[in-house]
C-alpha atoms as a PDB file:
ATOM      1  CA  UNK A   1     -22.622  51.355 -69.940  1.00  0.00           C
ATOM      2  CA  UNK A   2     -18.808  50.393 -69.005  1.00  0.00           C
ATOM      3  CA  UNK A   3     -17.771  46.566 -69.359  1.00  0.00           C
ATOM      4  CA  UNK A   4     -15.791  46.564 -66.430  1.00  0.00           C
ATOM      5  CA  UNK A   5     -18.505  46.928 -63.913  1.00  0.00           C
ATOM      6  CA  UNK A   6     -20.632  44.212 -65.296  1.00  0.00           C
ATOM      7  CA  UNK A   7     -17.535  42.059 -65.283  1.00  0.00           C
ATOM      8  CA  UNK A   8     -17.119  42.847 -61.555  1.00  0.00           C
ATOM      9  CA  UNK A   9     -20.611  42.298 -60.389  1.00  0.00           C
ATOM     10  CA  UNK A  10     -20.273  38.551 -62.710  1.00  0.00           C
ATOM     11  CA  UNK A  11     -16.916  37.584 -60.507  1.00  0.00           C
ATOM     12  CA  UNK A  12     -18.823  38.286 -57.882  1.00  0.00           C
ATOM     13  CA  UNK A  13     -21.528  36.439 -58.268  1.00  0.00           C
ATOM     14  CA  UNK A  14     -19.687  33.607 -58.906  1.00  0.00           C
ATOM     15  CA  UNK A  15     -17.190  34.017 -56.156  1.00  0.00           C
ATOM     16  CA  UNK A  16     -20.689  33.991 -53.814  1.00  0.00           C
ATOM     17  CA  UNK A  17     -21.904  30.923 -55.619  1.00  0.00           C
ATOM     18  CA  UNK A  18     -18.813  28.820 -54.914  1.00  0.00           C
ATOM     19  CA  UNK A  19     -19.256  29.670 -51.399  1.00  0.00           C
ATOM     20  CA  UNK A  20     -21.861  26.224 -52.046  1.00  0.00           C
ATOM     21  CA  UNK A  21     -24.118  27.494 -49.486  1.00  0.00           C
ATOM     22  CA  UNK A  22     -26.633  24.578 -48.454  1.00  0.00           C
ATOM     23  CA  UNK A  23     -29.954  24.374 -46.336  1.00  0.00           C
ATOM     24  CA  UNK A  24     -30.615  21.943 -43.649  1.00  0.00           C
ATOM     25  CA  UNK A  25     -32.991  19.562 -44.042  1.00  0.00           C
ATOM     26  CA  UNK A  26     -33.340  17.422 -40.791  1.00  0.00           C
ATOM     27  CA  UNK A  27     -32.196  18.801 -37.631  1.00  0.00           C
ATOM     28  CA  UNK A  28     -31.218  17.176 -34.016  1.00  0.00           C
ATOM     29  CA  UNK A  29     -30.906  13.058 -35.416  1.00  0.00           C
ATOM     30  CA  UNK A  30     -28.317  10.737 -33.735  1.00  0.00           C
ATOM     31  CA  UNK A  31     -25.016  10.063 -36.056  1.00  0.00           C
ATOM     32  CA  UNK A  32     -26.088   6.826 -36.683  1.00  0.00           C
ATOM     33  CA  UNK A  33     -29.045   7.697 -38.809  1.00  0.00           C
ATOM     34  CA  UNK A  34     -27.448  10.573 -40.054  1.00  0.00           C
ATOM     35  CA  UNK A  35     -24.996   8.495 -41.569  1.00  0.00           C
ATOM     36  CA  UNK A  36     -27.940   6.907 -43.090  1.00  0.00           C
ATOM     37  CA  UNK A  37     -29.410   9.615 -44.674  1.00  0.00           C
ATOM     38  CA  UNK A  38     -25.948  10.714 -46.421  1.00  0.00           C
ATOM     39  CA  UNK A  39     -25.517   7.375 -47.856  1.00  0.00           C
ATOM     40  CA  UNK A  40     -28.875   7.497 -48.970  1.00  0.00           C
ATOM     41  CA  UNK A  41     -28.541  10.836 -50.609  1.00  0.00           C
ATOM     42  CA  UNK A  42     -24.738  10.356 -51.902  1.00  0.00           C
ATOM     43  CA  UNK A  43     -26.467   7.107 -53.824  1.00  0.00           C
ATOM     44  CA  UNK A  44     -29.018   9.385 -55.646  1.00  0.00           C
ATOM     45  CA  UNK A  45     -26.572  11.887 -56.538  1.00  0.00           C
ATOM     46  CA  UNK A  46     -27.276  14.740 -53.385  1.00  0.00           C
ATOM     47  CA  UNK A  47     -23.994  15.313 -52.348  1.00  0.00           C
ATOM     48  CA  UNK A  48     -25.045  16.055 -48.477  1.00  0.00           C
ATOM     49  CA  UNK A  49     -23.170  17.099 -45.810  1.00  0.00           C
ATOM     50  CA  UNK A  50     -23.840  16.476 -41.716  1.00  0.00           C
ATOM     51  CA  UNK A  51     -22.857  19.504 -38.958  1.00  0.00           C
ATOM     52  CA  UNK A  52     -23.223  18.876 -35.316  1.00  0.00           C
ATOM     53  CA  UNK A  53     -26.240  20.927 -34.087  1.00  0.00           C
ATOM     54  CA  UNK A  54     -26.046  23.241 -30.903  1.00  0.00           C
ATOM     55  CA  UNK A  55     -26.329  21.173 -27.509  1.00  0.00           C
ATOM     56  CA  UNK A  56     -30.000  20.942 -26.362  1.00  0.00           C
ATOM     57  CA  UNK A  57     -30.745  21.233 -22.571  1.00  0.00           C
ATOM     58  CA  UNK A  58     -33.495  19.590 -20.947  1.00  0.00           C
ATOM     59  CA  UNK A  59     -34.262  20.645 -17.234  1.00  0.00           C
ATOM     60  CA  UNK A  60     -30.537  23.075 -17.139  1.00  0.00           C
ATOM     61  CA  UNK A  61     -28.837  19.979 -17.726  1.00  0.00           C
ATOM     62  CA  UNK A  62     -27.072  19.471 -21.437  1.00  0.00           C
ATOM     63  CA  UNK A  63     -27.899  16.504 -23.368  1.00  0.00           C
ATOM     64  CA  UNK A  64     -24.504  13.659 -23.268  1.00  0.00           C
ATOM     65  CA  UNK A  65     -25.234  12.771 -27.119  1.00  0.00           C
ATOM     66  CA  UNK A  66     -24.150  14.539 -29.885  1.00  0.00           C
ATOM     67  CA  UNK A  67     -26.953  15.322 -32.494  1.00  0.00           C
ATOM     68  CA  UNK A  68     -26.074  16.013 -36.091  1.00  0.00           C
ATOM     69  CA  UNK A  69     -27.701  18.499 -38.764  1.00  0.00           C
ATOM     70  CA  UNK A  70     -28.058  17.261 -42.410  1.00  0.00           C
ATOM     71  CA  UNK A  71     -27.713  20.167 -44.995  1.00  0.00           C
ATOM     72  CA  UNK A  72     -28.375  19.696 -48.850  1.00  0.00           C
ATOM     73  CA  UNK A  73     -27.510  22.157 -51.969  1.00  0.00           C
ATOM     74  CA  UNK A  74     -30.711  24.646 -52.517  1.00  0.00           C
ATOM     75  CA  UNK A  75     -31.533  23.406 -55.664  1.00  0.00           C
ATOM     76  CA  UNK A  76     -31.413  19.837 -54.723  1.00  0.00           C
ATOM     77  CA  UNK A  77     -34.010  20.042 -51.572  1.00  0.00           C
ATOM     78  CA  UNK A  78     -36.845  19.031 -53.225  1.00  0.00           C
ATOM     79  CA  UNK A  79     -35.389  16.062 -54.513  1.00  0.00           C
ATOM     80  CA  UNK A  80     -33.809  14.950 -51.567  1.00  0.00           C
ATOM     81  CA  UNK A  81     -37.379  15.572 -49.205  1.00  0.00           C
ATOM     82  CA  UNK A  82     -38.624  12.911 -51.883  1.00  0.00           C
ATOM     83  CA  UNK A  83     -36.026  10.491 -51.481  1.00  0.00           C
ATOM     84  CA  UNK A  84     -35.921  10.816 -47.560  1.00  0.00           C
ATOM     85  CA  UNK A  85     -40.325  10.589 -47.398  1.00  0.00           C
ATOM     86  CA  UNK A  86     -40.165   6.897 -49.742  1.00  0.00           C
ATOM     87  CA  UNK A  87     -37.528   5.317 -47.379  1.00  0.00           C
ATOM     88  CA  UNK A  88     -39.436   6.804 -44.103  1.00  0.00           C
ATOM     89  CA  UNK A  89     -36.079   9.444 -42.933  1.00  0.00           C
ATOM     90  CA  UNK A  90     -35.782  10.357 -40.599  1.00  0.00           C
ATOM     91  CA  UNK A  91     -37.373   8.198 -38.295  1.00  0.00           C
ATOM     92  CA  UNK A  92     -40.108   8.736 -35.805  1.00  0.00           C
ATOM     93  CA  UNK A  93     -38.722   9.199 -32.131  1.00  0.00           C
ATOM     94  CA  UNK A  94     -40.888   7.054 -29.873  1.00  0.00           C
ATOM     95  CA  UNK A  95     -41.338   7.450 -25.891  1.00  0.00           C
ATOM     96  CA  UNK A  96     -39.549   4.629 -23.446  1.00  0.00           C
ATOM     97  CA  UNK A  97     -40.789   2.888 -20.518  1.00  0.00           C
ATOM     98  CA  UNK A  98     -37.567   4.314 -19.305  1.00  0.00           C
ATOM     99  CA  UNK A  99     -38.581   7.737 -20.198  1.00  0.00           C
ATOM    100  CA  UNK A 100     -42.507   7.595 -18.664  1.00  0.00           C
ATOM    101  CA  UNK A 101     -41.100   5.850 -15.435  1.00  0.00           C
ATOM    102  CA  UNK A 102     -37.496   7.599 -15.058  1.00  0.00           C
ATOM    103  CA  UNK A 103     -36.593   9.180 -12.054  1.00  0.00           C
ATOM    104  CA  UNK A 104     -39.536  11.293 -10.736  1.00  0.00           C
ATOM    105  CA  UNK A 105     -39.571  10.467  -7.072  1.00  0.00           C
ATOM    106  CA  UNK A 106     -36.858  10.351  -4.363  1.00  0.00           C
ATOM    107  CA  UNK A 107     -37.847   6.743  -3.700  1.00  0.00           C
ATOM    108  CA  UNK A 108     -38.160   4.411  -6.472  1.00  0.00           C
ATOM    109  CA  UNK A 109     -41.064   2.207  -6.417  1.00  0.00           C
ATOM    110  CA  UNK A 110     -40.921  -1.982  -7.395  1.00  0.00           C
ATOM    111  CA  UNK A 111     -41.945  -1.081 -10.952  1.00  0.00           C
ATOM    112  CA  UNK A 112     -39.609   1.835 -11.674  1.00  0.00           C
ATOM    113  CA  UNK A 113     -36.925  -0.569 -10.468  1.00  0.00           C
ATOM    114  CA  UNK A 114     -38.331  -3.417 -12.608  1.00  0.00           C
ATOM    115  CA  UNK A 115     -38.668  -1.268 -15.645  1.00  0.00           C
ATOM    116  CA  UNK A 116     -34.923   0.030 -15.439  1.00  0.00           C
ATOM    117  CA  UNK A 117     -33.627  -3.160 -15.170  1.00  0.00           C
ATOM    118  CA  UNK A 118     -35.862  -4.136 -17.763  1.00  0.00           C
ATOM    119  CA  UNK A 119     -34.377  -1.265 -19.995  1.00  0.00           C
ATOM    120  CA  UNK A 120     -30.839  -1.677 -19.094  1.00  0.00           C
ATOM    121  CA  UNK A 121     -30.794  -5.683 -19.401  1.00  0.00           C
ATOM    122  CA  UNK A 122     -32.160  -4.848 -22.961  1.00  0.00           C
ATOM    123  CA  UNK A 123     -30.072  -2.319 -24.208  1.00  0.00           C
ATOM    124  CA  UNK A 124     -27.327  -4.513 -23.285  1.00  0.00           C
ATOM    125  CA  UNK A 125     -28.240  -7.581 -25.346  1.00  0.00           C
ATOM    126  CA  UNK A 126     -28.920  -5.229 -28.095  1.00  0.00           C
ATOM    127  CA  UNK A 127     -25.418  -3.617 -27.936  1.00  0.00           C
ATOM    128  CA  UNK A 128     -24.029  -7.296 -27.978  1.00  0.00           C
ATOM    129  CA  UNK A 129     -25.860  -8.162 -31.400  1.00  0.00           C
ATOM    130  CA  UNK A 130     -24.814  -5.080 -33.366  1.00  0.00           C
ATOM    131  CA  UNK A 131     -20.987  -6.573 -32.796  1.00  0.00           C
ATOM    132  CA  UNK A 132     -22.285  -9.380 -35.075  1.00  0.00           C
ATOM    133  CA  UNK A 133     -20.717  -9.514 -38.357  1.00  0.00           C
ATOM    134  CA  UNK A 134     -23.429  -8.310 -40.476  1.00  0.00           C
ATOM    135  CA  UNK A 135     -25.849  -6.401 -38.343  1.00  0.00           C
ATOM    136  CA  UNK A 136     -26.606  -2.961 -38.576  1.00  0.00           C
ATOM    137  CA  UNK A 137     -28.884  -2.286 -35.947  1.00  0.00           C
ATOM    138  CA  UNK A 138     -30.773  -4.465 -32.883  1.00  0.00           C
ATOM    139  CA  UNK A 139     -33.426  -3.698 -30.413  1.00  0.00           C
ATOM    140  CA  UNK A 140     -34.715  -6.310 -27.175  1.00  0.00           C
ATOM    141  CA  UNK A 141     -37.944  -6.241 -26.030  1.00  0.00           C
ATOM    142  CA  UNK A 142     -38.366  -8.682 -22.844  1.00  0.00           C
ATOM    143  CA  UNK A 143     -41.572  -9.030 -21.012  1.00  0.00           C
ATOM    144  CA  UNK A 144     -41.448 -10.537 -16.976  1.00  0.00           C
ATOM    145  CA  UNK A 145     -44.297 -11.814 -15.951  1.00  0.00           C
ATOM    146  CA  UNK A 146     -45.676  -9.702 -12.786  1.00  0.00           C
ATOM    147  CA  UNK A 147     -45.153 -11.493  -9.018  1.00  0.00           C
ATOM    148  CA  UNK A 148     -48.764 -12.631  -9.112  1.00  0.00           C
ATOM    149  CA  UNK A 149     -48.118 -14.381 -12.350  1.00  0.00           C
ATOM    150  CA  UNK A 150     -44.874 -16.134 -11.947  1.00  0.00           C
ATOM    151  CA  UNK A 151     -45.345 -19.393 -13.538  1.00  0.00           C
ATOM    152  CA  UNK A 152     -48.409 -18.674 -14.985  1.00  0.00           C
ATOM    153  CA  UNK A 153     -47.302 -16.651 -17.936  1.00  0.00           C
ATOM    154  CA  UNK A 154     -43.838 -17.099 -19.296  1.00  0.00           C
ATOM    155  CA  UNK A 155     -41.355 -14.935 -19.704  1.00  0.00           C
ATOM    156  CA  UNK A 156     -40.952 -13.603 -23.613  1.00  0.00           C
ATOM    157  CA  UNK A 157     -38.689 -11.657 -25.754  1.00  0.00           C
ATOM    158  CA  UNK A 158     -38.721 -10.104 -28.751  1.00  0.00           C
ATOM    159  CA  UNK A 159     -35.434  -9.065 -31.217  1.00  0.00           C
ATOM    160  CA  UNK A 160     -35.579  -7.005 -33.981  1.00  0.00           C
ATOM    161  CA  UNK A 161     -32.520  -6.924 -36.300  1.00  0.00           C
ATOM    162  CA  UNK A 162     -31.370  -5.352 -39.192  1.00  0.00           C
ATOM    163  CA  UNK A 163     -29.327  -6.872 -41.059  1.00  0.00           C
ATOM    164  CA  UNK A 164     -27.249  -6.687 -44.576  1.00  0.00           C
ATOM    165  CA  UNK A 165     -28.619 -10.133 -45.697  1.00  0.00           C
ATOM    166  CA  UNK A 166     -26.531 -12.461 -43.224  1.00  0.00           C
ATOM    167  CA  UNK A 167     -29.845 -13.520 -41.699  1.00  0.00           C
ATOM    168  CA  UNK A 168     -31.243 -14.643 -45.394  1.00  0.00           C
ATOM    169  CA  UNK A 169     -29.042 -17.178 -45.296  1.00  0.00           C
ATOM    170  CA  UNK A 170     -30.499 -20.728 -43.722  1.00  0.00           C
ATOM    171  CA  UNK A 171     -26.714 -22.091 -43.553  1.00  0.00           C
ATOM    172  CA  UNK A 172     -25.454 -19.009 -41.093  1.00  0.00           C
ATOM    173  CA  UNK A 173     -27.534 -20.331 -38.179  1.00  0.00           C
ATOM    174  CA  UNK A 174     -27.427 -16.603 -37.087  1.00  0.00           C
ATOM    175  CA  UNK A 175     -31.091 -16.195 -35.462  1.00  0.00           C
ATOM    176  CA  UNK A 176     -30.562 -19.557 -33.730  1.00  0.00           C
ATOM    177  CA  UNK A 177     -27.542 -17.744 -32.221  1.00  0.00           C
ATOM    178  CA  UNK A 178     -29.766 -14.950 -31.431  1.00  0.00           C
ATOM    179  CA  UNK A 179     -31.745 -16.776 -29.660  1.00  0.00           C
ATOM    180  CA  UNK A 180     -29.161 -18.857 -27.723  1.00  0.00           C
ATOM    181  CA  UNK A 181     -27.540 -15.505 -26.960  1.00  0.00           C
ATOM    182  CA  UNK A 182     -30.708 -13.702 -25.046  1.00  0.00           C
ATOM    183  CA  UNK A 183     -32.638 -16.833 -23.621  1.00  0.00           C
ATOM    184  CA  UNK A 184     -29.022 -17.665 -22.154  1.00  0.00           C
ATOM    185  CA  UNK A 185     -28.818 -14.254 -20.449  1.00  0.00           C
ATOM    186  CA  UNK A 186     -32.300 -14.460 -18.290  1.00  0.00           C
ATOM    187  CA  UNK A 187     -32.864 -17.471 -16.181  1.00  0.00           C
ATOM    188  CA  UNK A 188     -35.710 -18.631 -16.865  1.00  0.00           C
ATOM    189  CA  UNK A 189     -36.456 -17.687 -20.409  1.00  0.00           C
ATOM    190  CA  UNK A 190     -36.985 -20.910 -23.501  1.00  0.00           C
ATOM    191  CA  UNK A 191     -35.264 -20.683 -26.329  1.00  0.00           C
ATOM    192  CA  UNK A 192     -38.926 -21.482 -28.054  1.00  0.00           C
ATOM    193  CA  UNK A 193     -40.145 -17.805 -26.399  1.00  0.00           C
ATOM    194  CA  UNK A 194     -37.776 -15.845 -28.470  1.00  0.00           C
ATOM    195  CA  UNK A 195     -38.804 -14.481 -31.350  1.00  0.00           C
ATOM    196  CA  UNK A 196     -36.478 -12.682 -34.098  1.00  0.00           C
ATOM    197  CA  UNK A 197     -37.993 -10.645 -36.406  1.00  0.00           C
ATOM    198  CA  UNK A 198     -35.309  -9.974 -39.446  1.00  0.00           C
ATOM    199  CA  UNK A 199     -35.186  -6.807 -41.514  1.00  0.00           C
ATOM    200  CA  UNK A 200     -32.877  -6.373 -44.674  1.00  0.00           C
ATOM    201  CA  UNK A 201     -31.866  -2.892 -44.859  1.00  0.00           C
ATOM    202  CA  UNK A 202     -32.329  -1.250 -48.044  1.00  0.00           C
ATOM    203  CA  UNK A 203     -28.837   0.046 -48.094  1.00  0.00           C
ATOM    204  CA  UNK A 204     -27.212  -3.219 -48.749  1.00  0.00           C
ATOM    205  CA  UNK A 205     -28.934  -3.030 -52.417  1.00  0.00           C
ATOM    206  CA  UNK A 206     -27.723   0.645 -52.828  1.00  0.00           C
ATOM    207  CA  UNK A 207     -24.653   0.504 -55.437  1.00  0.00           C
ATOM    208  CA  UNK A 208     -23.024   3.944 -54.647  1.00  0.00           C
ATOM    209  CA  UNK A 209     -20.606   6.278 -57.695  1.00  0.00           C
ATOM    210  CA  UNK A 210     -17.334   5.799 -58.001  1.00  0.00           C
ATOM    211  CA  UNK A 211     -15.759   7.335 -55.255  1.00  0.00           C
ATOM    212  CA  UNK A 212     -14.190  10.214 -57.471  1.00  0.00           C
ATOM    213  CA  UNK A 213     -17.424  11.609 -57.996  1.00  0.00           C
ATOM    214  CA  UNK A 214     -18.151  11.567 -54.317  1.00  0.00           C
ATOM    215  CA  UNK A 215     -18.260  14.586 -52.149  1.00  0.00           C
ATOM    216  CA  UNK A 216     -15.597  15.554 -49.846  1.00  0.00           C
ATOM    217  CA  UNK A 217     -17.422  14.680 -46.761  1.00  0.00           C
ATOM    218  CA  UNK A 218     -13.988  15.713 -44.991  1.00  0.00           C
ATOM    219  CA  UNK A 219     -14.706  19.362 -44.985  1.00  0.00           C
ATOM    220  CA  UNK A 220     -16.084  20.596 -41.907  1.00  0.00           C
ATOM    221  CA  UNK A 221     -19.130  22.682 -42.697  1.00  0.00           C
ATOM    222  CA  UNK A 222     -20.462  26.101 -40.170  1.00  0.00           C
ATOM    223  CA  UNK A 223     -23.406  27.661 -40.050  1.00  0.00           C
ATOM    224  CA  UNK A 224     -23.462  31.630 -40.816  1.00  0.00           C
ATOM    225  CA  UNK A 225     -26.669  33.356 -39.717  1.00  0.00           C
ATOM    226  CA  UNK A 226     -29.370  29.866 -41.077  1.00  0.00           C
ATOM    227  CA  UNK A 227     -26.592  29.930 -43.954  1.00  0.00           C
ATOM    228  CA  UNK A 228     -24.033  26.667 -44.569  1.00  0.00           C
ATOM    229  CA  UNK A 229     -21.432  27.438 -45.762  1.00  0.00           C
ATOM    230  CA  UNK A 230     -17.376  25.121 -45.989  1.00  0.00           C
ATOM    231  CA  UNK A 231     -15.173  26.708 -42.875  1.00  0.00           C
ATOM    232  CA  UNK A 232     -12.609  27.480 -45.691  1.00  0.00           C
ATOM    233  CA  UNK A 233     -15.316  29.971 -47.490  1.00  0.00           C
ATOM    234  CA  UNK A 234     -16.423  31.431 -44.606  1.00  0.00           C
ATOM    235  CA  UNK A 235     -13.999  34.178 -44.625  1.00  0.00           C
ATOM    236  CA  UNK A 236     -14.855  34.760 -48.067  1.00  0.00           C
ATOM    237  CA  UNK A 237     -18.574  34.600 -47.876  1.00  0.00           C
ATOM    238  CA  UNK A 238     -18.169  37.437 -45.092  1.00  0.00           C
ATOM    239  CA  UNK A 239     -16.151  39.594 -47.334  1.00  0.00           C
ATOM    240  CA  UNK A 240     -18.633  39.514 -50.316  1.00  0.00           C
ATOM    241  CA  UNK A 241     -21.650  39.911 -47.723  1.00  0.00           C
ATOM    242  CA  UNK A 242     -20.357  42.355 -46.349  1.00  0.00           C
ATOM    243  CA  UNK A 243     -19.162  44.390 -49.757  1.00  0.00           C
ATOM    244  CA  UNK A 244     -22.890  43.904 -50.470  1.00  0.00           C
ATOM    245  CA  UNK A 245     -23.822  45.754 -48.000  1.00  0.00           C
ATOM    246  CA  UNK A 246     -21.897  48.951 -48.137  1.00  0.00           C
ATOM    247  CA  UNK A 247     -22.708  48.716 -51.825  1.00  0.00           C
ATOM    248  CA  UNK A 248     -26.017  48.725 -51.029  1.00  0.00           C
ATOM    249  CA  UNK A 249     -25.597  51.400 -48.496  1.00  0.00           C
ATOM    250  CA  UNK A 250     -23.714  53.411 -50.947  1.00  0.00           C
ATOM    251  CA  UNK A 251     -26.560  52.899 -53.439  1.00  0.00           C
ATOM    252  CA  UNK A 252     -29.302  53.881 -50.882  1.00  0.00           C
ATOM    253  CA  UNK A 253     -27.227  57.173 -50.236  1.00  0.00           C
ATOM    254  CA  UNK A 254     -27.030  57.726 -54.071  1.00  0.00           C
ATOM    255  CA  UNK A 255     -30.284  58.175 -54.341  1.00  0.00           C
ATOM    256  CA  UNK A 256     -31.051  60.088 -51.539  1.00  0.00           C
ATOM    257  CA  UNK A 257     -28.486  62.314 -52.985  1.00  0.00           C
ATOM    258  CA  UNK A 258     -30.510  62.615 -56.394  1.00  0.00           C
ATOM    259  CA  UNK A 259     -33.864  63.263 -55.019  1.00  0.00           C
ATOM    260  CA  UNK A 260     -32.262  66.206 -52.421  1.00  0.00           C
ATOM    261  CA  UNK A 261     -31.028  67.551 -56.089  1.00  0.00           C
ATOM    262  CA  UNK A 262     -34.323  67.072 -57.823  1.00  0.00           C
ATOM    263  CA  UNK A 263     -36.441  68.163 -54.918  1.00  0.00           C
ATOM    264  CA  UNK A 264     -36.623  72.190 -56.296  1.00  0.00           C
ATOM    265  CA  UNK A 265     -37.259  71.062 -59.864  1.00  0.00           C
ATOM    266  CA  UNK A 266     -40.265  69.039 -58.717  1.00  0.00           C
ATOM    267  CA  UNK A 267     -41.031  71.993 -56.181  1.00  0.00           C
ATOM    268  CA  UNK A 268     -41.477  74.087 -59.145  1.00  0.00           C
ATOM    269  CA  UNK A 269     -42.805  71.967 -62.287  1.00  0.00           C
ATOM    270  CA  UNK A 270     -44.864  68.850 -60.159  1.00  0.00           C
ATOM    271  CA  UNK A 271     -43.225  65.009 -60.392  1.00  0.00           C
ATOM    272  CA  UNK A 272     -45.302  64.795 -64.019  1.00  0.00           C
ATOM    273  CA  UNK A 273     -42.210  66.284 -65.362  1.00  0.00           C
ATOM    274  CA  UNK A 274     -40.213  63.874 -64.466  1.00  0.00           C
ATOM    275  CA  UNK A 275     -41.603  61.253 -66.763  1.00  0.00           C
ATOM    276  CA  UNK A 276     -41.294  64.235 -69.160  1.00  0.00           C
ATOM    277  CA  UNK A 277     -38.766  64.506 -72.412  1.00  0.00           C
ATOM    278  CA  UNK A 278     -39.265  68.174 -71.932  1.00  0.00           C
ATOM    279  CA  UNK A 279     -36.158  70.394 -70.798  1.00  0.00           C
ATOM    280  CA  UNK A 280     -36.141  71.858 -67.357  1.00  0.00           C
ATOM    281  CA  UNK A 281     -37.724  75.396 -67.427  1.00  0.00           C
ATOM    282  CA  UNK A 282     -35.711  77.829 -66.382  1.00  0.00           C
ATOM    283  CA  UNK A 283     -35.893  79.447 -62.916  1.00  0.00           C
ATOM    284  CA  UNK A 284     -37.164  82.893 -62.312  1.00  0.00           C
ATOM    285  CA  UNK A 285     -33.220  84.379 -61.907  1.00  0.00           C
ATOM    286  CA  UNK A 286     -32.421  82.608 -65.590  1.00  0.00           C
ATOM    287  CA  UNK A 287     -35.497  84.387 -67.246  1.00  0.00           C
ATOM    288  CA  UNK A 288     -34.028  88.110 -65.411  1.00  0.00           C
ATOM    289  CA  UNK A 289     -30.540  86.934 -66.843  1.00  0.00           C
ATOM    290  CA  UNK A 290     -32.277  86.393 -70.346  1.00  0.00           C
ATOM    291  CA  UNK A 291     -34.458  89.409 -70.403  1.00  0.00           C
ATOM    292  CA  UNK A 292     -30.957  91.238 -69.113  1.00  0.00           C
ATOM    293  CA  UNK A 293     -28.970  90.351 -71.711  1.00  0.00           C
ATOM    294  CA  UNK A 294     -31.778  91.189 -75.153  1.00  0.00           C
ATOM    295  CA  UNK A 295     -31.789  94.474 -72.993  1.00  0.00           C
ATOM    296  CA  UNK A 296     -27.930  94.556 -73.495  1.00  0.00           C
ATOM    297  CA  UNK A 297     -27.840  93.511 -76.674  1.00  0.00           C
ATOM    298  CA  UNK A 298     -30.897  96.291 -77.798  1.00  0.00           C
ATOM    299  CA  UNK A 299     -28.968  99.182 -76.051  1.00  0.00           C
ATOM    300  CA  UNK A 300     -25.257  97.532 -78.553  1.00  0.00           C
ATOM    301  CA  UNK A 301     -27.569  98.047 -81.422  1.00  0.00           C
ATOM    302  CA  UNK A 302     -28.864 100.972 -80.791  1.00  0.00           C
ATOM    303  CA  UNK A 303     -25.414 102.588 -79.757  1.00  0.00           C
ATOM    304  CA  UNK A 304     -23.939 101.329 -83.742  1.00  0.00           C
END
């Protein structure tokens, strides 16, 4: 067999394999925790990339955030399912009050209005916290005490922060700011009702490579039919899919070709002589051709 087409089928294989196609492995997560997962990955050596996934629409209208995809090298999936199962990514969504009493009547009632303030009021003093120096994420959780049970039952709230390992520190002072900072916004609410719950994140312990050995996380990554693939080998992963195909088509008419050829022969002598070292038998006009010429040559001798 010829050198040269091995040699052309090898640069093509490896022209395909630097197209470094990848799989996705979480799909529709805010950039936030996408940005988590990469980190998390890029530490243990997955060199993962994040695409923005198609807009979702719920009820004809199109959902205002952005969600991201997170794609990892086929041969690394396994390893990076492990890593993302032990530190719990991606995270399970949870329901809202918001989202059980949003808008599903033309007339709000006292509760739907209490619950979006509620909401709002807390998403706010979360949003304030993150701007700390330090935090990575915050969530508020107030409680108000019903009509009926206005001072009876105080009014709490609850923070949860994570943090880089500001809030380990007794000398910062920064859940006693915390506190200050959301018992100050709602009249009415003690400093000694606020509780802060702090959470170190694990990514403040994660030492990551030296940045040469990082991936370019510049490149802007598409998807080609489930397939992702860098936008600057896209062109080239069409051209080498596509010169698959007609090769394949090519081949597929090949042998079509061959068995319209050997259709008489196996006609005549069965498809057990195909798996045969015997030679083809000749036809019934190549016996009369044989039988013509020993008649020929017995009339030559005869005639000397």
């Amino acid at each position: 067999m010829p050198m040269r087409p091995i040699f052309v089928c090898l640069s093509l294989l490896l022209f395909l394999a630097s197209c470094q196609a990848k799989t996705t492995i979480a799909n529709s997560i805010p950039e936030r925790e996408a940005n988590e997962i990469i980190v998390l990955l890029a530490s243990k050596g997955v060199e993962a990339v994040k695409s923005a996934a198609p807009a979702s629409t719920v009820g004809g209208a199109t959902a205002k955030e952005t969600m991201w995809n997170i794609a990892v090298p086929s041969n690394q999936i396994t390893q990076s399912l492990a890593i993302l199962n032990q530190a719990g990514l991606p995270k399970i969504k949870g329901t809202r009050l918001l989202d059980l009493f949003g808008d599903k009547g033309l007339v709000p009632s006292d509760m739907q209005d209490r619950i979006r303030y509620q909401e709002g009021l807390s998403e706010q003093l979360a949003m304030t916290i993150r701007k700390m120096d330090g935090i990575i994420d915050a969530n508020v959780q107030i409680t108000f005490p019903s009509s009926e049970e206005e001072g009876e039952i105080p009014m709490t709230a609850s923070v949860y922060v994570k943090h880089r390992g500001v809030l380990d520190n007794p000398n910062s002072l920064m859940i006693t700011k915390i506190k200050r900072l959301v018992s100050s916004a709602l009249p009415g609410l003690k400093l000694e009702n606020v509780t802060v719950v702090a959470d170190r994140a694990i990514y403040s312990d994660i030492s990551l490579p030296e940045l040469s050995t990082l991936p370019d996380y510049d490149k802007e990554y598409i998807s080609i039919w489930s397939v992702v693939v860098a936008k600057d080998s896209a062109s080239r992963f069409r051209v080498i899919f596509y010169f698959f195909l007609i090769l394949f088509f090519i081949f597929v008419c090949a042998i079509a070709w061959l068995f319209w050829k050997l259709y008489p022969i196996i006609q005549v002598s069965g498809y057990q002589f195909l798996l045969s070292l015997k030679q083809t038998p000749p036809s019934s006009e190549q016996k009369k051709e044989e039988i013509h010429e020993e008649e020929s040559e017995d009339t030559e001798e005869e005639e000397e």
